[in-house]
C-alpha atoms as a PDB file:
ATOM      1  CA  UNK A   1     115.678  88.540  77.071  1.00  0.00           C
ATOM      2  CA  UNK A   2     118.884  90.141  77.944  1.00  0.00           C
ATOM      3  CA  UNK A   3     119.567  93.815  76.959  1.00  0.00           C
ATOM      4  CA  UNK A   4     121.024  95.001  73.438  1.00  0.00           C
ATOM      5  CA  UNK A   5     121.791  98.040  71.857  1.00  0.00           C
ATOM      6  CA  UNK A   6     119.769 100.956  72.878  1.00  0.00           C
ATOM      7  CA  UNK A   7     120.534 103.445  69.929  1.00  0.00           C
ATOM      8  CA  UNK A   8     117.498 105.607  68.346  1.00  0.00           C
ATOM      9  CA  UNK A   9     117.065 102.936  65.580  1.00  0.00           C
ATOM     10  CA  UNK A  10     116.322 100.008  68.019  1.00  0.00           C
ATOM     11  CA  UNK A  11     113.066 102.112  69.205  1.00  0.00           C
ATOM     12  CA  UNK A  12     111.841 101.793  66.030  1.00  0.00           C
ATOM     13  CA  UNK A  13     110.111  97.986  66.851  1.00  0.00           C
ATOM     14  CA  UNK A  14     108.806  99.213  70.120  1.00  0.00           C
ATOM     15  CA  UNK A  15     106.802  98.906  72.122  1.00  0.00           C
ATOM     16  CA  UNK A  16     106.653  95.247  71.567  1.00  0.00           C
ATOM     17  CA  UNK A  17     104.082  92.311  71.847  1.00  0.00           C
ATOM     18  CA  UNK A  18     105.449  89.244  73.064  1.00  0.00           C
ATOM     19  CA  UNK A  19     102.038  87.355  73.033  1.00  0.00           C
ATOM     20  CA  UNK A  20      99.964  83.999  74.204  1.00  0.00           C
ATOM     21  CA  UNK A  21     102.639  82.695  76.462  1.00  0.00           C
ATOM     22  CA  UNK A  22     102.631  79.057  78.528  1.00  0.00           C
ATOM     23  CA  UNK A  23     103.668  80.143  81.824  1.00  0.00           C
ATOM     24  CA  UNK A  24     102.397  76.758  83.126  1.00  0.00           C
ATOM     25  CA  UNK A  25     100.909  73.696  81.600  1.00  0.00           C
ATOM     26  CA  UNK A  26      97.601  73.351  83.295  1.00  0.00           C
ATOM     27  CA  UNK A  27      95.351  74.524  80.099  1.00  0.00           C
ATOM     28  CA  UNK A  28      94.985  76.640  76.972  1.00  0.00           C
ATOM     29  CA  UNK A  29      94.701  79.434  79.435  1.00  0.00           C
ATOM     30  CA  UNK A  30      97.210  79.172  81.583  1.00  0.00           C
ATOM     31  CA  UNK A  31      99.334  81.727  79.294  1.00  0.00           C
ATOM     32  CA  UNK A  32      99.944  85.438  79.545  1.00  0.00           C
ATOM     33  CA  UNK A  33     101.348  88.766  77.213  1.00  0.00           C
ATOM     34  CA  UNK A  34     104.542  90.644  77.436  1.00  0.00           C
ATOM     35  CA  UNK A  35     104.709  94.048  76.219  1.00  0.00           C
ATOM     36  CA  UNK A  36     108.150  95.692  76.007  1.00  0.00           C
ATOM     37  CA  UNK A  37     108.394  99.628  75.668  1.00  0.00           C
ATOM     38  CA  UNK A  38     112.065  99.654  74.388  1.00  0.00           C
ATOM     39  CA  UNK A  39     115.084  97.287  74.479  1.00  0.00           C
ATOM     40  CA  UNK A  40     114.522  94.647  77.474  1.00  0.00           C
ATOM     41  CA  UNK A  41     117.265  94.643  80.075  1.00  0.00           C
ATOM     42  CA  UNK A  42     116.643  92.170  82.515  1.00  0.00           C
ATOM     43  CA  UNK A  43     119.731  94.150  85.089  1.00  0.00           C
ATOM     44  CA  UNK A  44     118.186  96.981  84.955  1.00  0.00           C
ATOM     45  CA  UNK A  45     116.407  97.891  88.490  1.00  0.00           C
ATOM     46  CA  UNK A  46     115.619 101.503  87.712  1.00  0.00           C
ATOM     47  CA  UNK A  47     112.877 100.124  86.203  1.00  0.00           C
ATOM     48  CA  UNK A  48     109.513  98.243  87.721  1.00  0.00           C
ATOM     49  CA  UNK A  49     106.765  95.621  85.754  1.00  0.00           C
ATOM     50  CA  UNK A  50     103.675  96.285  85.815  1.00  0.00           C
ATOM     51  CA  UNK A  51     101.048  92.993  86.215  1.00  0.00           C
ATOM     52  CA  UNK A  52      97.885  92.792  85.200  1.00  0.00           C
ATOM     53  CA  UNK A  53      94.842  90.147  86.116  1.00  0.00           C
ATOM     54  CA  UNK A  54      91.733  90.593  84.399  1.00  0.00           C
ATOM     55  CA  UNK A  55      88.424  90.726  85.913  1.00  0.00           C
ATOM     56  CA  UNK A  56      85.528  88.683  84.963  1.00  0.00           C
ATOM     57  CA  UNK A  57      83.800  86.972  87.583  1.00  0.00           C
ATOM     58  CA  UNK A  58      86.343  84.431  87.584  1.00  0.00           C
ATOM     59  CA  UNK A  59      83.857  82.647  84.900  1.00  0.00           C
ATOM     60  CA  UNK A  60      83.391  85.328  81.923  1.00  0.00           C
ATOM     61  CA  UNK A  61      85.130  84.017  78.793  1.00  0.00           C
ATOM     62  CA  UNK A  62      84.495  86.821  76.918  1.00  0.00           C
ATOM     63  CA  UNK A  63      86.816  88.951  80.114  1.00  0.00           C
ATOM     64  CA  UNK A  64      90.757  87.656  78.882  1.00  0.00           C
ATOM     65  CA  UNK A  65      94.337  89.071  79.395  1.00  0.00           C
ATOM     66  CA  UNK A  66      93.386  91.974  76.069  1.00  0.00           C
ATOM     67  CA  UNK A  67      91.596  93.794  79.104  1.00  0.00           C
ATOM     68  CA  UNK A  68      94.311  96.259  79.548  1.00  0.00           C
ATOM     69  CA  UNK A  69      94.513  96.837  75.823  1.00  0.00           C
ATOM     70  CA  UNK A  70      92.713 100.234  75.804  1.00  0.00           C
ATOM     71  CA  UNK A  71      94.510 101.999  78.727  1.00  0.00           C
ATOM     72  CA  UNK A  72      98.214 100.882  76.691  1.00  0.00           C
ATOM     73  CA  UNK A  73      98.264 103.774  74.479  1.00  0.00           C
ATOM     74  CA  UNK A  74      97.789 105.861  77.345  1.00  0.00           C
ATOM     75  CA  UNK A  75     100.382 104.644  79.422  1.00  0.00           C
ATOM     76  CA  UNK A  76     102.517 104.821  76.776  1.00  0.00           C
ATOM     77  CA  UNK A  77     101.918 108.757  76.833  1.00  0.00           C
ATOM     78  CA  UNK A  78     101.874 109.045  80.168  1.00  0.00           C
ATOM     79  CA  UNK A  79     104.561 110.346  82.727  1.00  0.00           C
ATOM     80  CA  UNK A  80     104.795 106.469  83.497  1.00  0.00           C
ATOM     81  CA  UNK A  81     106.672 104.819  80.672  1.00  0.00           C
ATOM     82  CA  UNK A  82     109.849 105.790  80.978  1.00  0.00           C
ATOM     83  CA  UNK A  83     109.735 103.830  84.284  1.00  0.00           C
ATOM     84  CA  UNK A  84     108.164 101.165  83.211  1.00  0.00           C
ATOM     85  CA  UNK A  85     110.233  97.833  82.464  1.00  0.00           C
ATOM     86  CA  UNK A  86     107.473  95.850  80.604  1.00  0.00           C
ATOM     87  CA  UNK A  87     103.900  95.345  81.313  1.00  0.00           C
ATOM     88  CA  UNK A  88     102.348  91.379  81.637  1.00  0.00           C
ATOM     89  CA  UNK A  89      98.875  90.730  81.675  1.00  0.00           C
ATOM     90  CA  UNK A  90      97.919  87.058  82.499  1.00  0.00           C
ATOM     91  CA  UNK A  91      94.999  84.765  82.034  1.00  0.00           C
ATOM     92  CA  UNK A  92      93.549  82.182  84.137  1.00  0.00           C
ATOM     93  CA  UNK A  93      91.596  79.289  84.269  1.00  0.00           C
ATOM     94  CA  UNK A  94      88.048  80.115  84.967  1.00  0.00           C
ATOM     95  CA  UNK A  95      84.796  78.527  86.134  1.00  0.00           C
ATOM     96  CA  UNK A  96      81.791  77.075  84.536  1.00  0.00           C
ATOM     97  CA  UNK A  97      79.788  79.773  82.950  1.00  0.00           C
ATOM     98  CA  UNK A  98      75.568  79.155  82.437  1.00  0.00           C
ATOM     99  CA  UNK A  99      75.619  81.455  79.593  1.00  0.00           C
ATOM    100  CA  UNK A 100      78.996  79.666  77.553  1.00  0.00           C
ATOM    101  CA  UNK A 101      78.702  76.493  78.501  1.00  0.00           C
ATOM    102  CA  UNK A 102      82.042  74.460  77.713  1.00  0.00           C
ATOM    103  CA  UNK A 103      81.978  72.628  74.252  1.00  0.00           C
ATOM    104  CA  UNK A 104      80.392  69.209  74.327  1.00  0.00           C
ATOM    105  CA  UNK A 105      83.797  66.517  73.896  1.00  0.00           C
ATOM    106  CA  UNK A 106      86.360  69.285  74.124  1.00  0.00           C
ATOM    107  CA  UNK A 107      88.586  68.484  76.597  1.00  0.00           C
ATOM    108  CA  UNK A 108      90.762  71.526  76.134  1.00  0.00           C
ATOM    109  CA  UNK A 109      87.931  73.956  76.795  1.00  0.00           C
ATOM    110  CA  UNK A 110      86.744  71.698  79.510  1.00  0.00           C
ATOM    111  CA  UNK A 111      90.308  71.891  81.178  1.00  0.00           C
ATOM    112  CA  UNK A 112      90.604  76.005  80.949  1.00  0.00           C
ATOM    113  CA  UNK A 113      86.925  76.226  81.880  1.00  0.00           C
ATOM    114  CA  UNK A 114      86.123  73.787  84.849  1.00  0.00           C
ATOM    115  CA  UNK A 115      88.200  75.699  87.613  1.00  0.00           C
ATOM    116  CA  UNK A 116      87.155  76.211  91.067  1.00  0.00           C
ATOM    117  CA  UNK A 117      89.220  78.459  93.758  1.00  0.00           C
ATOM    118  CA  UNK A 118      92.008  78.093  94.471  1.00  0.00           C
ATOM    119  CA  UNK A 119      92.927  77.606  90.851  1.00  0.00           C
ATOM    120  CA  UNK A 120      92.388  80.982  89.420  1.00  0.00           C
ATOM    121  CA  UNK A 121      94.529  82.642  92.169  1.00  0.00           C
ATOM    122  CA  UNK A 122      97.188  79.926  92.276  1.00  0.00           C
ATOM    123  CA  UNK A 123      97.362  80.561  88.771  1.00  0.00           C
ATOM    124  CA  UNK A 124      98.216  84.077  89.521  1.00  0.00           C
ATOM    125  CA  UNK A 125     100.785  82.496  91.385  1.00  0.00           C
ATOM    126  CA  UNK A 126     102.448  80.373  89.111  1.00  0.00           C
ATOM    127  CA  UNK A 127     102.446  83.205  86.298  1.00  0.00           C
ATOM    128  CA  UNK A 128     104.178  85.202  88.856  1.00  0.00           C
ATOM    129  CA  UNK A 129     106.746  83.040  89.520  1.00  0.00           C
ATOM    130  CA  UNK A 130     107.546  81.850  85.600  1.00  0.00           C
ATOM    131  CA  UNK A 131     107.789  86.008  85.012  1.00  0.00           C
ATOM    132  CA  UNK A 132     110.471  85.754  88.157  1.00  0.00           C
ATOM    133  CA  UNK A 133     112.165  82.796  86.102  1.00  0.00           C
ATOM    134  CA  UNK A 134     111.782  83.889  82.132  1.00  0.00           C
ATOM    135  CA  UNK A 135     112.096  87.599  82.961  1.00  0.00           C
ATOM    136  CA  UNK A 136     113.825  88.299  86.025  1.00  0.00           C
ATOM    137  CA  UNK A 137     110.823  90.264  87.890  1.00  0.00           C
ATOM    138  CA  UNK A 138     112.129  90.049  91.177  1.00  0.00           C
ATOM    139  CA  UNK A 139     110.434  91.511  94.389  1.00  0.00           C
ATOM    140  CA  UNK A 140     109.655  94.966  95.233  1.00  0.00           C
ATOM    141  CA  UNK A 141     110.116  95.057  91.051  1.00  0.00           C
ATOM    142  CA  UNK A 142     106.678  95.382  90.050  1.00  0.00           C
ATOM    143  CA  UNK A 143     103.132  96.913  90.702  1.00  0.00           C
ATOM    144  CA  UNK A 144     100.873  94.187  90.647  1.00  0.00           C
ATOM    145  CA  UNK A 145      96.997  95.482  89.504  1.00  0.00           C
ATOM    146  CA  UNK A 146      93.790  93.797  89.853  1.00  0.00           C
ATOM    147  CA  UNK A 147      89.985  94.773  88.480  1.00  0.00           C
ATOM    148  CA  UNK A 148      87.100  93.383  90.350  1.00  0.00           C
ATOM    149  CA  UNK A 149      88.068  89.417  90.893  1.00  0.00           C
ATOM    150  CA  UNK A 150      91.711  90.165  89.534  1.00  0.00           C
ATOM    151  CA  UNK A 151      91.266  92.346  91.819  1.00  0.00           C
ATOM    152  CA  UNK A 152      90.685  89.927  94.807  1.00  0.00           C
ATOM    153  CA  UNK A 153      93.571  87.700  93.448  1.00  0.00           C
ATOM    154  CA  UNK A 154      95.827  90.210  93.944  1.00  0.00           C
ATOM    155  CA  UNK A 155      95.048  90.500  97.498  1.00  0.00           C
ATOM    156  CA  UNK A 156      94.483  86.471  98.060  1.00  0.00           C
ATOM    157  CA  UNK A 157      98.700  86.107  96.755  1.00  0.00           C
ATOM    158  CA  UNK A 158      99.350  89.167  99.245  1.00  0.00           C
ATOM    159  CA  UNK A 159      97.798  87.405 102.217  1.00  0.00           C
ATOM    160  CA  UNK A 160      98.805  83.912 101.649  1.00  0.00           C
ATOM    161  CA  UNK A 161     102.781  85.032 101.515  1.00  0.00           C
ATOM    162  CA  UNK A 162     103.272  83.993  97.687  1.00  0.00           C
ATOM    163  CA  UNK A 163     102.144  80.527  98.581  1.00  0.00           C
ATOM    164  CA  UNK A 164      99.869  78.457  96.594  1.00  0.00           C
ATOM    165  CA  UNK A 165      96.327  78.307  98.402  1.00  0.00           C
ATOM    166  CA  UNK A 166      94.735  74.975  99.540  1.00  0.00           C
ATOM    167  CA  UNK A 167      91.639  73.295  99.591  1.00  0.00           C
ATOM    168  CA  UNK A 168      89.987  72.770 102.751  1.00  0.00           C
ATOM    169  CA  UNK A 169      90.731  69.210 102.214  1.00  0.00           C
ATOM    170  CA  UNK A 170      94.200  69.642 101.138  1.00  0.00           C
ATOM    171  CA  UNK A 171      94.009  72.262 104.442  1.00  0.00           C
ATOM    172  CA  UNK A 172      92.754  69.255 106.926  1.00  0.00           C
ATOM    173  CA  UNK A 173      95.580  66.872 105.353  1.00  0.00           C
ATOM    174  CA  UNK A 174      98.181  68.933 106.331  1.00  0.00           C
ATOM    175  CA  UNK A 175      97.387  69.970 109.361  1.00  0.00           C
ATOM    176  CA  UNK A 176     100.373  70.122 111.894  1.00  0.00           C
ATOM    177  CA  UNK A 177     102.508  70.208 108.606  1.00  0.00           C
ATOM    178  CA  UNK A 178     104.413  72.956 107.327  1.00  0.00           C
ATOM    179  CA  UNK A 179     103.379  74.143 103.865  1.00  0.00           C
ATOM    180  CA  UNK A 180     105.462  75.066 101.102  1.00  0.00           C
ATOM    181  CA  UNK A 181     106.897  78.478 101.036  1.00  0.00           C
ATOM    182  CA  UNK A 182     105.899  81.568  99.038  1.00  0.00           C
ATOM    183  CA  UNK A 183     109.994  82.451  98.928  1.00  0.00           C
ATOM    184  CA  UNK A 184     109.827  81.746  94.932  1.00  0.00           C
ATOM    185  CA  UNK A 185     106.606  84.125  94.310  1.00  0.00           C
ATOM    186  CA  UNK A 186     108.176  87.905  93.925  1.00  0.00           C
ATOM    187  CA  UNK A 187     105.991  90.038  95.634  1.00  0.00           C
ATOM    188  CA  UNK A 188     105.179  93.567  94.264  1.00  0.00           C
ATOM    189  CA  UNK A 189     106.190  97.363  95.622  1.00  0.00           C
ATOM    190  CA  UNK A 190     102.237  98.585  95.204  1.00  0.00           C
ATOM    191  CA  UNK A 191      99.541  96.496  95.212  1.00  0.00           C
ATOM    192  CA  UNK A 192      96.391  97.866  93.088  1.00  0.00           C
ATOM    193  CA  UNK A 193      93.101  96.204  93.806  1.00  0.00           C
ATOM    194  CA  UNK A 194      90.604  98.165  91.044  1.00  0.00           C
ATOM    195  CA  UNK A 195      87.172  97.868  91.677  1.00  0.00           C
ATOM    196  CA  UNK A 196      87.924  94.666  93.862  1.00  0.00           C
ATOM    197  CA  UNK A 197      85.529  92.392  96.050  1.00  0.00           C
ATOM    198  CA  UNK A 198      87.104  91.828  98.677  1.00  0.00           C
ATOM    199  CA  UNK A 199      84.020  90.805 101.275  1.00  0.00           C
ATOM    200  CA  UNK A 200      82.311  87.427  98.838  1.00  0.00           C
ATOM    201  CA  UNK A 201      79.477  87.007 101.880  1.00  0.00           C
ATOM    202  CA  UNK A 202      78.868  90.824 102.111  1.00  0.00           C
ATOM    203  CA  UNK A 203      78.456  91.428  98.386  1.00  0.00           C
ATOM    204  CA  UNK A 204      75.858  88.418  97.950  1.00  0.00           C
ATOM    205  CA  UNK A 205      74.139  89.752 100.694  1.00  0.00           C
ATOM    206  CA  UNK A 206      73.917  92.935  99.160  1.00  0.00           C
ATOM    207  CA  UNK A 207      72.577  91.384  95.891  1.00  0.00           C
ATOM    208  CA  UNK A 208      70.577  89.408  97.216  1.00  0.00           C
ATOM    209  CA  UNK A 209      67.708  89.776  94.866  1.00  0.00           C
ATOM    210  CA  UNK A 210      70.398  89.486  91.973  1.00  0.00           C
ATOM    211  CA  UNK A 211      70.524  85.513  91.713  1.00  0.00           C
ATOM    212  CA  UNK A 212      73.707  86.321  89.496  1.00  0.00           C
ATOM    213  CA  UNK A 213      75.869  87.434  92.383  1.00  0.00           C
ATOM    214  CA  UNK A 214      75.499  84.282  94.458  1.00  0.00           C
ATOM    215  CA  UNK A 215      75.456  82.172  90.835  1.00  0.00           C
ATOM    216  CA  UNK A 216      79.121  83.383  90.019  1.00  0.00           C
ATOM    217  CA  UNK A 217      80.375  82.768  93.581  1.00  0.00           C
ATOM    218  CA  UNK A 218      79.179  79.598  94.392  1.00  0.00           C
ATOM    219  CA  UNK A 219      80.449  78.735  90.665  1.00  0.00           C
ATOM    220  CA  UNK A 220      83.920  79.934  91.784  1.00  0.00           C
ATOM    221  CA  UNK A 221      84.281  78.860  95.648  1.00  0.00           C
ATOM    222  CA  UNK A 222      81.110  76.531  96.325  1.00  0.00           C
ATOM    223  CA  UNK A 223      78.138  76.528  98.342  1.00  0.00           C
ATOM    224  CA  UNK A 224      80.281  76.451 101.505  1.00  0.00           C
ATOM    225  CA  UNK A 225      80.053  80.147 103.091  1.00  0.00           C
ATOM    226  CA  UNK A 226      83.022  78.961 105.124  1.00  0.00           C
ATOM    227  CA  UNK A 227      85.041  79.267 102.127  1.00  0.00           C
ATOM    228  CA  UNK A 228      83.654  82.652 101.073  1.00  0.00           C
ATOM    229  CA  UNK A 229      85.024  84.110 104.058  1.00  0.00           C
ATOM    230  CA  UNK A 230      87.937  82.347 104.300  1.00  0.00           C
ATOM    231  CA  UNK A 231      88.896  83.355 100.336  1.00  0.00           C
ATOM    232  CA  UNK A 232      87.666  86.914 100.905  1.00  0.00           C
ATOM    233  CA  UNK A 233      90.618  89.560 101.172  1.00  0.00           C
ATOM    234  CA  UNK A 234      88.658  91.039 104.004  1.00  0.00           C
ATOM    235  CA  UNK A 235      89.705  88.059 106.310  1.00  0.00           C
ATOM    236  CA  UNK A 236      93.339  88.029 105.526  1.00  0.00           C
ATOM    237  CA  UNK A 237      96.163  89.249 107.464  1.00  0.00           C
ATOM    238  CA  UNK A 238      98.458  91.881 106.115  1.00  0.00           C
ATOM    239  CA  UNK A 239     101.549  92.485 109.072  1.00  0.00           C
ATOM    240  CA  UNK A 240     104.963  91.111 108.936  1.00  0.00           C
ATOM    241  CA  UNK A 241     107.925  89.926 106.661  1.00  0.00           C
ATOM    242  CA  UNK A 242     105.048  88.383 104.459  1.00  0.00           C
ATOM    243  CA  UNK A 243     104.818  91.832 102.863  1.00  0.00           C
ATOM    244  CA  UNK A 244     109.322  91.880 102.301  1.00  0.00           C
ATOM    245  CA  UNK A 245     109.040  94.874  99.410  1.00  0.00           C
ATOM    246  CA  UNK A 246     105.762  95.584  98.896  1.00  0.00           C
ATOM    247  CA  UNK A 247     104.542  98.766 101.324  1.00  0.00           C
ATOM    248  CA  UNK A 248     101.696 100.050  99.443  1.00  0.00           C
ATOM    249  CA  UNK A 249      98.087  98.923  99.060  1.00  0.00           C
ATOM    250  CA  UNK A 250      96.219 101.112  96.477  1.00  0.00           C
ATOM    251  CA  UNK A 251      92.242 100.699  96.770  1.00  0.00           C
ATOM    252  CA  UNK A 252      91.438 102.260  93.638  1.00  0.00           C
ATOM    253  CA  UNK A 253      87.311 102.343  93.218  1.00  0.00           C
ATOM    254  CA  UNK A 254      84.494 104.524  91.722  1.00  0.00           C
ATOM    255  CA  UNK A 255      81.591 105.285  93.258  1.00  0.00           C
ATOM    256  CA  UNK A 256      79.880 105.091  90.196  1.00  0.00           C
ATOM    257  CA  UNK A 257      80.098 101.492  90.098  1.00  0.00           C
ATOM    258  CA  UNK A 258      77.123  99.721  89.785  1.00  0.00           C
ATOM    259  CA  UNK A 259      78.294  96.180  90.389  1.00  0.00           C
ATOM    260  CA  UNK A 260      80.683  96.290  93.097  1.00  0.00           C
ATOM    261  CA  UNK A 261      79.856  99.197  95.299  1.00  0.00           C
ATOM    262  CA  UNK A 262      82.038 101.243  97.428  1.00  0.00           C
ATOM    263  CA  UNK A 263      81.461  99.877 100.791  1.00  0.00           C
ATOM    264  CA  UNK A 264      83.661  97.000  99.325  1.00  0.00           C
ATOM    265  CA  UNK A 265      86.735  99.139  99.246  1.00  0.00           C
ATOM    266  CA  UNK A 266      85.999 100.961 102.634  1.00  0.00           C
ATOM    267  CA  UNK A 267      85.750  97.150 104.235  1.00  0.00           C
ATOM    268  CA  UNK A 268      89.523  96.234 103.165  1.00  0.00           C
ATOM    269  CA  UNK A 269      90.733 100.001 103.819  1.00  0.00           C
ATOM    270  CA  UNK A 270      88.628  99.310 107.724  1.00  0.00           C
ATOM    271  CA  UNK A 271      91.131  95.954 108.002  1.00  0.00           C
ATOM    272  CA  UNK A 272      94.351  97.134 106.879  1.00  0.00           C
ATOM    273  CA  UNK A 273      93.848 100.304 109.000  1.00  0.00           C
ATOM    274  CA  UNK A 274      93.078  97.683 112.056  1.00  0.00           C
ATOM    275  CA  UNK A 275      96.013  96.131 111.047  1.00  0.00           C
ATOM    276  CA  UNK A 276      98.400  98.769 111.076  1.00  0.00           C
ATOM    277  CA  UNK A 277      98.375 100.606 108.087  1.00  0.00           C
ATOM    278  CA  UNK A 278      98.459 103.979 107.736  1.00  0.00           C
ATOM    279  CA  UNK A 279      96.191 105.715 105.660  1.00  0.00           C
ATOM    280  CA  UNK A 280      97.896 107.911 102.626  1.00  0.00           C
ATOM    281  CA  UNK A 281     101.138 105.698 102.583  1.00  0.00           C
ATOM    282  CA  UNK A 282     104.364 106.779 101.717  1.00  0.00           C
ATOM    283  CA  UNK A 283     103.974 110.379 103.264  1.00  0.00           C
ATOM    284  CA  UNK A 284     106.856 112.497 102.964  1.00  0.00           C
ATOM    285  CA  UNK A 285     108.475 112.710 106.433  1.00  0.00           C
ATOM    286  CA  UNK A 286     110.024 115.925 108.056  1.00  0.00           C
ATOM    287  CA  UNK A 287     113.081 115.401 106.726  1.00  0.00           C
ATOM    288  CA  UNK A 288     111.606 115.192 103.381  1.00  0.00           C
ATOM    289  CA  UNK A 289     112.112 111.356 102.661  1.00  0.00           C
ATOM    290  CA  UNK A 290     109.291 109.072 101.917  1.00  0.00           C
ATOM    291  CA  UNK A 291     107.808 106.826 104.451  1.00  0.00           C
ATOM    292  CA  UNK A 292     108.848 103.097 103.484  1.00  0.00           C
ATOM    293  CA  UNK A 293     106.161 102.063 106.564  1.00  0.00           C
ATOM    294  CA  UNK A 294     103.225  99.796 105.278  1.00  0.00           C
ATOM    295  CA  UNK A 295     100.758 102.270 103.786  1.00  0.00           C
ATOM    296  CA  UNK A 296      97.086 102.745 102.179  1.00  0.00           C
ATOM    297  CA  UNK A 297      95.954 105.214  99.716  1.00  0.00           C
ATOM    298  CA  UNK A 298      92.101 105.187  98.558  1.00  0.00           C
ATOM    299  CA  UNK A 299      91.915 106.352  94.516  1.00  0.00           C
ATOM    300  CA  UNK A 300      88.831 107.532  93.435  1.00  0.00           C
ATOM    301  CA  UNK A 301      87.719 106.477  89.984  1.00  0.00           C
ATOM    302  CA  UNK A 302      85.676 107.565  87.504  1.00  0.00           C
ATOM    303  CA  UNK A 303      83.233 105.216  85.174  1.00  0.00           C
ATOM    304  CA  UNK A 304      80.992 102.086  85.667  1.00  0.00           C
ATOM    305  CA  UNK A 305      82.290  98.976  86.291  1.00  0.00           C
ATOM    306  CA  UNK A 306      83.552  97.910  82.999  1.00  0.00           C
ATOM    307  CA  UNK A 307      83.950 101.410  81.379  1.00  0.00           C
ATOM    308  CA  UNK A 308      87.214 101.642  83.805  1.00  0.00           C
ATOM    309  CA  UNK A 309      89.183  99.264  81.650  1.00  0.00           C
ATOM    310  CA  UNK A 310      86.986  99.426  78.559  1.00  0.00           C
ATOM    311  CA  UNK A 311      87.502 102.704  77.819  1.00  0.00           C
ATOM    312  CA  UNK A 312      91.386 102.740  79.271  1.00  0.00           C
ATOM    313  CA  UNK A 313      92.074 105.711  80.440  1.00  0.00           C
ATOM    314  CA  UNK A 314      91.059 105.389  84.283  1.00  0.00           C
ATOM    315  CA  UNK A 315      92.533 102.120  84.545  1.00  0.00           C
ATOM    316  CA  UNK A 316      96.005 104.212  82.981  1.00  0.00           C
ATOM    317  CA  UNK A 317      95.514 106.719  85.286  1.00  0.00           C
ATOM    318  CA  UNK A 318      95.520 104.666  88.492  1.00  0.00           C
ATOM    319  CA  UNK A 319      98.528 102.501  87.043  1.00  0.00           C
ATOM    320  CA  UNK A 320     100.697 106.184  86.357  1.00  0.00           C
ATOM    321  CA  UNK A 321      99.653 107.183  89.962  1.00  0.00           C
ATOM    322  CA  UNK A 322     100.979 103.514  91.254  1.00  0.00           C
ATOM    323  CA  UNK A 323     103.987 104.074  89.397  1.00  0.00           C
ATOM    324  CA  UNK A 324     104.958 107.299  90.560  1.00  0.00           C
ATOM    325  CA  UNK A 325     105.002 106.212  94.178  1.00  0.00           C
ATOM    326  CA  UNK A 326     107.008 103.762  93.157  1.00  0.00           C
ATOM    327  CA  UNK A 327     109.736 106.617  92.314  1.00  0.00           C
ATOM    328  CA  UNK A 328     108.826 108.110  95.121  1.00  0.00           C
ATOM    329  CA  UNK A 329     109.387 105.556  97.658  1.00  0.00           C
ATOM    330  CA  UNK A 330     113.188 104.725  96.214  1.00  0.00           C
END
């Protein structure tokens, strides 16, 4: 993992595909995909990472880490890639699913397939941190993208500091006691929640004649409401050190989305406004240097739900926009 020579003729095994790997123990799916776009050099800081998690309803097998296959040969023409250190896109443990039910006696399937939050997003977490270890992502190194649950993830590791979440009854054991700190997660420059739900209680409610909505999250979080808000990105807090390098939320949505609808994206743009945030971060300033102050951009997208990352090129686009204010912010 450490740099070599860069001549022409080194190019010619790029980009690479470093793929299926164990970033923790926990399951079959607890592994993720490296893809390099030239010689790796791990002292290089000109350029950033860019992290992927998958949507899926935290419970769709069929929904892995090949998600961002499609929009690859698109970043790789884009103005992006010559900024771009590596890409990794991770997969997760998931929930039950009605409709692929886990194998009868298989206790590997029943171990990548029986999760219920927090796993999937301290999974997130611990692929974050193994990328820090095996690959020197460090923070402020990376832009850290979500679609629709991956989405949510990426906001749940933003507002819990890098630390690993808790069960209420892990939350009630502790209580008075310091929990660990989220100093070994690397936090990213832009944040990209794609199509995200970030309000679990609101979107049921807005589905409620669609017995699916309410079927994948109480799959994922329970029948407990309490939990729904308390998991939702909506409810989280987004001021302070917690944030060290990262000074960009992206809330990257289409209106032509016909699972998650819009009013999802204006909730968490309403919060981090409330909180602080200005919207159409990293502004250039009068003197004509970019604002490094805590900033939101809204990115309108074009496509249905799935066609965003199906089809690639959306999902590319809004990853080359995240990128560039990356260059523009150093």
């Amino acid at each position: 993992m450490t740099s070599s020579s860069t001549s022409t003729a080194d190019y010619r095994d790029y980009p690479k595909y470093i793929i299926n790997q164990s970033y923790s123990p926990h399951s079959n799916l607890n592994n993720l995909d490296i893809i390099l776009l030239r010689p790796y050099d791990r002292n290089d800081i000109s350029k950033i990472w860019i992290v992927y998690i998958h949507g899926g309803a935290w419970r769709d097998p069929r929904k892995t880490k090949s998600g961002i296959s499609a929009s690859l040969p698109h970043l790789y023409a884009s103005a992006a890639a010559s900024h771009i250190a590596g890409i990794a896109s991770l997969n997760y443990r998931l929930s039950p699913h009605p409709t692929f039910p886990v194998k009868p006696g298989d206790s590997a399937d029943l171990a990548a397939r029986s999760a219920q939050h927090p796993t999937h997003v301290n999974d997130a977490i611990d692929a974050l941190r193994w990328l820090k270890t095996e690959w020197g992502v460090r923070d402020g190194g990376y832009v850290l993208v979500g679609h629709s649950c991956g989405g949510t993830m990426a906001m749940q590791i933003m507002t819990s500091e890098g630390r690993k979440w808790k069960t209420r009854e892990q939350v009630k054991a502790l209580s008075g006691e310091k929990g660990e700190e989220g100093k070994d997660t690397p936090m990213p420059r832009v944040v990209m929640p794609v199509e995200a739900i970030t309000d679990l209680p609101k979107l049921v409610a807005n589905h409620a004649e669609q017995n699916m909505f309410e079927d994948f999250v109480v799959g994922a979080f329970s029948k407990e409401r309490q939990v729904w808000e308390e998991a939702s990105p909506t409810k989280g807090t987004y001021r302070g050190e917690k944030w060290r390098d990262a000074s960009l939320v992206i809330l990257a949505h289409s209106k032509e989305d016909e699972l998650v609808e819009w009013e999802q994206c204006d909730l968490l743009l309403d919060v981090l406004k409330a909180q602080g945030w200005k919207e159409k971060g990293s502004q250039i300033e009068a003197d004509g240097k970019v604002s490094k102050e805590p900033g939101v951009r809204v990115l309108e997208l074009r496509g249905k739900h799935d066609e965003i990352w199906e089809d690639g090129r959306e999902l590319s686009r809004a990853i080359n926009i995240a990128v560039e204010r990356v260059m523009e912010m150093r």
